[in-house]
Protein backbone atom coordinates (compact mmCIF):
# COMPACT_ATOMS: atom_id res chain seq x y z
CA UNK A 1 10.82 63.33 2.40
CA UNK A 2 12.21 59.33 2.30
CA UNK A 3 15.60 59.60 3.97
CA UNK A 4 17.49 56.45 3.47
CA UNK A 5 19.86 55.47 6.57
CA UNK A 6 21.75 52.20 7.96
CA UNK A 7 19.48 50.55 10.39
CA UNK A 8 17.87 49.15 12.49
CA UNK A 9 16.60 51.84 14.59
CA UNK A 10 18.85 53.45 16.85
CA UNK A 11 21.87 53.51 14.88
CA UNK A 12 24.20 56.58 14.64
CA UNK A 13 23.02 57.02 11.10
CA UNK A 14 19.89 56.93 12.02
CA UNK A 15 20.88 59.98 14.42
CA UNK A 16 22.76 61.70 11.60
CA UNK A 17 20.05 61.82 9.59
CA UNK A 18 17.64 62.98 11.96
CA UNK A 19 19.79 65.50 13.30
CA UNK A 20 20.47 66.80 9.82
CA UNK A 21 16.63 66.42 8.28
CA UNK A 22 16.18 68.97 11.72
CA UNK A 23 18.88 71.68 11.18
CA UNK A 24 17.53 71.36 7.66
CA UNK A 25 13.43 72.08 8.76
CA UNK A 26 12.45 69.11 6.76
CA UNK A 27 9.78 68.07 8.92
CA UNK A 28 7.52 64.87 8.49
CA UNK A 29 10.68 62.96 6.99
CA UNK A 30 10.34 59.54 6.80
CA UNK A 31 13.26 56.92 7.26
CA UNK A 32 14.01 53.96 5.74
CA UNK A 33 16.34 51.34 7.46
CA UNK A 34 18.51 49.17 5.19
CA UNK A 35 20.84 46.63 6.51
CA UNK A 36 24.41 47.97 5.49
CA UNK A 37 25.74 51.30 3.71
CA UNK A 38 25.39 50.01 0.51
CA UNK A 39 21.91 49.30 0.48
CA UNK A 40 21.64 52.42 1.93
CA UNK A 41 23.52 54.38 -0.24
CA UNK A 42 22.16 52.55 -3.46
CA UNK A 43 18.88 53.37 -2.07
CA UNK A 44 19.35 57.20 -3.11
CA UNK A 45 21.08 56.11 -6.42
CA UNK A 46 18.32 54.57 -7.24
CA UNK A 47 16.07 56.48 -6.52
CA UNK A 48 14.06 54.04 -3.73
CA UNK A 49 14.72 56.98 -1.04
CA UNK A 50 15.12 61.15 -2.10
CA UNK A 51 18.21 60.67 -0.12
CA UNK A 52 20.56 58.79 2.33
CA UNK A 53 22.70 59.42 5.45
CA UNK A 54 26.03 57.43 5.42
CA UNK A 55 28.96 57.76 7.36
CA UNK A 56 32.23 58.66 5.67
CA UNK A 57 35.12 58.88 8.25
CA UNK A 58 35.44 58.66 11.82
CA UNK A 59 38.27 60.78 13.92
CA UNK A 60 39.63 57.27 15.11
CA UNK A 61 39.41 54.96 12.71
CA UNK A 62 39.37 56.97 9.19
CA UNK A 63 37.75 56.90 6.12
CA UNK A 64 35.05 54.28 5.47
CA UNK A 65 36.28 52.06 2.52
CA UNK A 66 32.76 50.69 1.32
CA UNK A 67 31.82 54.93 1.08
CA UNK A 68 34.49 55.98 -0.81
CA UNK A 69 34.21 53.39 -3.79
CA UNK A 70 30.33 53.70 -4.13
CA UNK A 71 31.16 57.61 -4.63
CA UNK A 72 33.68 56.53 -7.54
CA UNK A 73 31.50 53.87 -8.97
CA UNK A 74 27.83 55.14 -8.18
CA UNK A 75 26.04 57.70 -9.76
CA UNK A 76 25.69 59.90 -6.96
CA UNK A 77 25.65 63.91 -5.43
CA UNK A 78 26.29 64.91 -2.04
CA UNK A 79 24.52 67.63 -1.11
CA UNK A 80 25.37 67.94 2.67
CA UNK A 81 26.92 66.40 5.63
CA UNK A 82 26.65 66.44 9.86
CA UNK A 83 29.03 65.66 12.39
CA UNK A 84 27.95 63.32 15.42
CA UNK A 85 29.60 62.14 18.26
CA UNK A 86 29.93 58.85 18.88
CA UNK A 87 29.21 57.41 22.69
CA UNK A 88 29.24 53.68 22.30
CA UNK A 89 28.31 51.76 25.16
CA UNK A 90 28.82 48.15 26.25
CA UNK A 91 24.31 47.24 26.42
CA UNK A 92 23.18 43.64 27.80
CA UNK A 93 20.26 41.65 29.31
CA UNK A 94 22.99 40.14 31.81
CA UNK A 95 25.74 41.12 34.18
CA UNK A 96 29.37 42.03 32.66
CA UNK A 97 30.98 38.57 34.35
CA UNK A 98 28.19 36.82 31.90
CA UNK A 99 29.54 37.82 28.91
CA UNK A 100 30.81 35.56 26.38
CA UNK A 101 30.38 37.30 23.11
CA UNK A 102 30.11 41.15 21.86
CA UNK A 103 28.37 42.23 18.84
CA UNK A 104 28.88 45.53 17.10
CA UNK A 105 29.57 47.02 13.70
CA UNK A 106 33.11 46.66 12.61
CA UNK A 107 33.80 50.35 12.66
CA UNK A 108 32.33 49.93 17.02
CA UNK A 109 34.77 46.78 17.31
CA UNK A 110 37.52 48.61 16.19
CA UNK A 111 37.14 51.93 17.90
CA UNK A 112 37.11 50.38 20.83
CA UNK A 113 39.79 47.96 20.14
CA UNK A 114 41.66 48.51 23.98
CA UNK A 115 39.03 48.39 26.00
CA UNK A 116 37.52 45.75 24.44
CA UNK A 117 41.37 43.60 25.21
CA UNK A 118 41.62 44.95 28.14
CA UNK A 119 38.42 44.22 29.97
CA UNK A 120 36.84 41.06 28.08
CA UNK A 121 39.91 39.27 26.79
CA UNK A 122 38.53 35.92 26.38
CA UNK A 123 35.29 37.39 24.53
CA UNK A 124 34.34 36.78 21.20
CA UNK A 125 34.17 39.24 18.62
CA UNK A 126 31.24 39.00 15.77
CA UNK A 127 30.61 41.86 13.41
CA UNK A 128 27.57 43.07 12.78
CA UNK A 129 25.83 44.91 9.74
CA UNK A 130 25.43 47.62 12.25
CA UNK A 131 25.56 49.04 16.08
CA UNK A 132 21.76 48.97 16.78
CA UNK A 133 21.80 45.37 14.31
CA UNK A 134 24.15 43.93 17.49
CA UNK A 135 21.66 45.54 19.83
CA UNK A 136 18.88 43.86 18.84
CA UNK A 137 20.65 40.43 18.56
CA UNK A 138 22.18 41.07 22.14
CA UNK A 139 18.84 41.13 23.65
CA UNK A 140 18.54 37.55 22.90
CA UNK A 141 21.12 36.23 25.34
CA UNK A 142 22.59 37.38 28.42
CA UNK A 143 26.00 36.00 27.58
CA UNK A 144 25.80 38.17 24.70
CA UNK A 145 26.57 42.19 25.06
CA UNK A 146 26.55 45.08 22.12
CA UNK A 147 28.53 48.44 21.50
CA UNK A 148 25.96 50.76 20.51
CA UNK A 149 24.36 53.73 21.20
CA UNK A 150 22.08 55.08 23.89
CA UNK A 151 19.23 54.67 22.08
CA UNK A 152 19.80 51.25 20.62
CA UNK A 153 19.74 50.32 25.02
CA UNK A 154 15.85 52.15 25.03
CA UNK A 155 15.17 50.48 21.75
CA UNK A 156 16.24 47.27 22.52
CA UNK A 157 15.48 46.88 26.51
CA UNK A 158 19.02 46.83 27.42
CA UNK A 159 20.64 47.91 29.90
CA UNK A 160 24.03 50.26 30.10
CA UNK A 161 26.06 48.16 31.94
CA UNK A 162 29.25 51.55 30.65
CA UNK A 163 29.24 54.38 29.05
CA UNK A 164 31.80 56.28 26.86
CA UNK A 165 33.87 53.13 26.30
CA UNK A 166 35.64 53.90 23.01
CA UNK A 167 39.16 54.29 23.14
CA UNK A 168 39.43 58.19 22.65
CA UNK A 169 37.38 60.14 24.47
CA UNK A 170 36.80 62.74 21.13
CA UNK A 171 35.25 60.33 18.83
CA UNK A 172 33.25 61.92 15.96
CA UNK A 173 31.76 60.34 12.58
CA UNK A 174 31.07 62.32 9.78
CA UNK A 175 27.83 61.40 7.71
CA UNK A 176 27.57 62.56 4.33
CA UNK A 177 23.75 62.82 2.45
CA UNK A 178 24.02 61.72 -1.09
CA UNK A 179 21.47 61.58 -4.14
CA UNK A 180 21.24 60.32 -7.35
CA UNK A 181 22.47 61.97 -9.79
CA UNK A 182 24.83 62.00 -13.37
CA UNK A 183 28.15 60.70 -13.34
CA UNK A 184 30.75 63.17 -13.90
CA UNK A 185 33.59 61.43 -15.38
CA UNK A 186 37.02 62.32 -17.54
CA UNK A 187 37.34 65.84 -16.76
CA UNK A 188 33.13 66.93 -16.84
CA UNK A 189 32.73 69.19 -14.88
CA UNK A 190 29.10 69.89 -13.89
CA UNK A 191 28.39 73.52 -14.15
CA UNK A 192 26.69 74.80 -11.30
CA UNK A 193 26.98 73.75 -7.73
CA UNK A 194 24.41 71.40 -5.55
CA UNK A 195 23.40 73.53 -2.86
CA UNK A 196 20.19 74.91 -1.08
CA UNK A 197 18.54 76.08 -4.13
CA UNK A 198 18.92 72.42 -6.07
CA UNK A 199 18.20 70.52 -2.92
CA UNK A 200 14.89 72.63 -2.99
CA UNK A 201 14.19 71.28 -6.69
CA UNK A 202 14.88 67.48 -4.87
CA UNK A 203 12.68 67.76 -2.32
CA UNK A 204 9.68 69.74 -4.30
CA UNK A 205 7.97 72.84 -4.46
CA UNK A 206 6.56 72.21 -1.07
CA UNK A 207 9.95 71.93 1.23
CA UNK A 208 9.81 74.51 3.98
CA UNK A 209 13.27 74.86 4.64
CA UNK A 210 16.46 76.86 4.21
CA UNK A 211 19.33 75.01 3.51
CA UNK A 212 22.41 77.22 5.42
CA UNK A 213 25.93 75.81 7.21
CA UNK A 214 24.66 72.99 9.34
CA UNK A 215 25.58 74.51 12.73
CA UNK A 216 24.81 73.48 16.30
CA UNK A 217 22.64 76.41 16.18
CA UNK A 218 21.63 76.44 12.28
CA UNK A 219 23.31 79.77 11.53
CA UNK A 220 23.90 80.40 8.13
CA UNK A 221 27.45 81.82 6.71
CA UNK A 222 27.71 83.26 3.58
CA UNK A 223 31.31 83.28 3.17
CA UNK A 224 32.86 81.18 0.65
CA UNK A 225 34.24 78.57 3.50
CA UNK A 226 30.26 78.22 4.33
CA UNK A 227 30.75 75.61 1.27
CA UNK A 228 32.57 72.64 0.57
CA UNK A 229 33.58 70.88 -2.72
CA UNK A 230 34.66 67.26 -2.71
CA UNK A 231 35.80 65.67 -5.64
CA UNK A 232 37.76 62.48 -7.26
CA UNK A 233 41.19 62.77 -9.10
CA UNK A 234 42.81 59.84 -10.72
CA UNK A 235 46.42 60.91 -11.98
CA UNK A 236 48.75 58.74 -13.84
CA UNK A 237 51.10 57.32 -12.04
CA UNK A 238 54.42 57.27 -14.13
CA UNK A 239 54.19 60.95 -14.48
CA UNK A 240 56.80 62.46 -11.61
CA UNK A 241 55.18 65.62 -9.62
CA UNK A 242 51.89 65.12 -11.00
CA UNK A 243 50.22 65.36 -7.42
CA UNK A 244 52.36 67.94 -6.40
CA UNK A 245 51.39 69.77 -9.80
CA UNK A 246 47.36 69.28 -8.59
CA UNK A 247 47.95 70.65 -4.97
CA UNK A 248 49.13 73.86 -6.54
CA UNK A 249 46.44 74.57 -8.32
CA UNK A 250 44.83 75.06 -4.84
CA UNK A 251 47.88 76.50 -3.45
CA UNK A 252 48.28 79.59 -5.32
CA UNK A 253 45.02 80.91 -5.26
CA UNK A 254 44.35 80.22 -1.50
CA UNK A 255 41.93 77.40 -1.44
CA UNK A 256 41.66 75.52 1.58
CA UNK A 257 42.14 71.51 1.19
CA UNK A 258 39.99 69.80 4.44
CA UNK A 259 41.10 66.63 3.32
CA UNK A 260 43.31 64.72 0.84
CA UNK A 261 43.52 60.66 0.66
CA UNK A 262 44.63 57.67 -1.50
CA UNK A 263 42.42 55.18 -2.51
CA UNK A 264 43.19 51.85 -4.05
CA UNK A 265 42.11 51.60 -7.37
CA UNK A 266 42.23 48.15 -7.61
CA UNK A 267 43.70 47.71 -10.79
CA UNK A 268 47.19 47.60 -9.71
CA UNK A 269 49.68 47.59 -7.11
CA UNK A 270 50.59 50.90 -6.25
CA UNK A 271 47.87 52.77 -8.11
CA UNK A 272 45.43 55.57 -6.28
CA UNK A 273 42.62 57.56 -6.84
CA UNK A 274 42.88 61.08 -4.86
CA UNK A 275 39.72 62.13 -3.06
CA UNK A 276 40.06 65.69 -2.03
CA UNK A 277 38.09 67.84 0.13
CA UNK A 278 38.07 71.71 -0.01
CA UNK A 279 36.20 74.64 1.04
CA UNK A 280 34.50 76.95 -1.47
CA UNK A 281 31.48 76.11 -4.05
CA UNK A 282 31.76 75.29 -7.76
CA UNK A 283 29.60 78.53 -8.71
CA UNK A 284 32.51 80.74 -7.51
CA UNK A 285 34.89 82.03 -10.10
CA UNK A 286 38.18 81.03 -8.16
CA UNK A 287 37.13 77.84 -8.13
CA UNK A 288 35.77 77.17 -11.86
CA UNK A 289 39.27 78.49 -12.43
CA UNK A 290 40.91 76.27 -9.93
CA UNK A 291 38.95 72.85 -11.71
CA UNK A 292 39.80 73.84 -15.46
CA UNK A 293 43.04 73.78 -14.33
CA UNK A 294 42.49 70.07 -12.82
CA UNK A 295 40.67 69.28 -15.91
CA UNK A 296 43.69 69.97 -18.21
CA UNK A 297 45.58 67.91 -16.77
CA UNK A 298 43.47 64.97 -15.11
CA UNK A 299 41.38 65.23 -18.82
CA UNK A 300 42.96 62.36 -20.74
CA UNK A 301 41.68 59.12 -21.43
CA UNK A 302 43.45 57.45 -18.92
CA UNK A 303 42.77 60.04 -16.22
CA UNK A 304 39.34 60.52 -13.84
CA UNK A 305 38.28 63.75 -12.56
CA UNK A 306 35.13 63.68 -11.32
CA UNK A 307 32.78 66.49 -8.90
CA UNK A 308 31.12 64.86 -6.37
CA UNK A 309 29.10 68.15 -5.42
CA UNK A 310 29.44 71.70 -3.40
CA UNK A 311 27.09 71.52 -0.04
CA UNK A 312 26.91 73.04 3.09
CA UNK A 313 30.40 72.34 5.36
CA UNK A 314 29.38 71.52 8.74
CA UNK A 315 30.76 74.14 11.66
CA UNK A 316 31.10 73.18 15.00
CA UNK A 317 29.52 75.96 17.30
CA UNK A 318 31.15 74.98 20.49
């Protein structure tokens, strides 16, 4: 199996996918570094890679921008996700009094925003297409010093000069694996939904896995909250209690919304698409029920609803 994923190696995505490609027995996977998530992600789309690992929100920072509009604009399924911590650490050839300039991803600069003031205020800043892309440029200069992981340090003969320096000790990014797939716009809603037995069909005849709830200890749970549904809602925006209107659809039969956010849609001031989250999988009655609701009222010409896929939620064993 190609799995697509941010790179170089020893980025987080990198771990993600790994990780994930484990739970998920899919053994022999090869990966394919690209140098940002769009490459990545576009990599899957188009069908250069089976699938790729990109991250999606962190528990500090939020939702990754770049992410969210390739789901609206791209052709593209999810069909699982993983959880990983993040433990960035300041890596360098030098001494920390040597220091000049620090090198990570923008999502690393800005997770660890106050240490980074606090300790290094005269430093400069430089982005980077990713953590283990400022790793291997720190390893050119001693002056120069990268927040990245562990691994990026062993990849990248550095050494760990600290550990753990984000700004919040829980810091978690969630990774979402996407393929290509049909477009699902005004109101289609795909019938069936994009779990273990379709993923099988991806991957061929010969995959020897299972794909269950992607657990610390790989677990499956057939309940209905073992699934997840994420989708895209774009609702008018001179119509008053429209969203309020969409949230009961959920409401009154008992779905569960994980997550619920604006996005831009960059046509206007003031106008959003609504990604929401929610546990349960397309193939269950309540929620074919819930979405032909949705679809009567986000159906118009100047509305969006579109599926993004049902997969396995991730649970968190400890």
């Amino acid at each position: 199996m190609n799995i697509g994923v941010m790179g170089p190696e020893g980025s987080y995505s990198e771990r993600a996918a790994k990780l994930w490609a484990r739970k998920n027995g899919l053994r022999g996977s090869e990966f394919h570094y690209f140098a940002d998530i769009e490459d990545a992600f576009l990599a899957a789309v188009g069908g250069k890679t089976d699938v790729s690992v990109v991250p999606v929100e962190n528990s500090i920072e939020g939702s990754v921008g770049v992410t969210l509009d390739l789901l609206l604009e791209s052709e593209a399924v999810i069909i699982g996700e993983i959880v990983v911590k993040i433990e960035h650490c300041l890596l360098s050839k030098g001494e920390p009094e040597k220091i000049r300039v620090i090198l990570s991803h923008p999502q690393g600069l800005a997770q660890c925003r106050h240490f980074l003031k606090k300790h290094f205020p005269e430093a400069e800043l430089r982005s980077t297409g990713s953590t283990s892309h400022a790793a291997r440029l720190a390893g050119e200069f001693e002056e120069m010093a990268a927040i990245a992981s562990p691994e990026a340090a062993e990849r990248y003969g550095l050494k760990i000069l600290l550990s753990n320096v984000q700004d919040r000790k829980e810091n978690h990014t969630r990774f979402i694996v996407v393929r290509g797939g049909e477009k699902v716009l005004s109101g289609k809603i795909k019938g069936k939904a994009d779990s273990g037995e379709k993923l099988n069909t991806v991957l061929g005849r010969n995959a020897e896995h299972k794909l269950g709830s992607e657990t610390e200890s790989g677990t499956e749970n057939s309940s209905s909250s073992a699934f997840k549904t994420s989708l895209i809602v774009y609702l008018e925006k001179d119509r008053p209690g429209a969203l309020y209107e969409l949230l009961g659809f959920f409401a009154k039969r008992g779905i569960n919304l994980t997550k619920i956010e604006s996005r831009p849609s960059k046509k206007e001031l003031g106008d959003y698409y609504f990604y929401i989250d929610f546990e349960g999988n397309t193939g269950d009655a309540i929620i074919k029920d819930a979405l032909e609701d949705i679809k009567s009222k986000a159906g118009t010409k100047s509305s969006t609803l579109k599926v993004l896929g049902s997969y396995p939620a991730f649970r968190n064993s400890e």
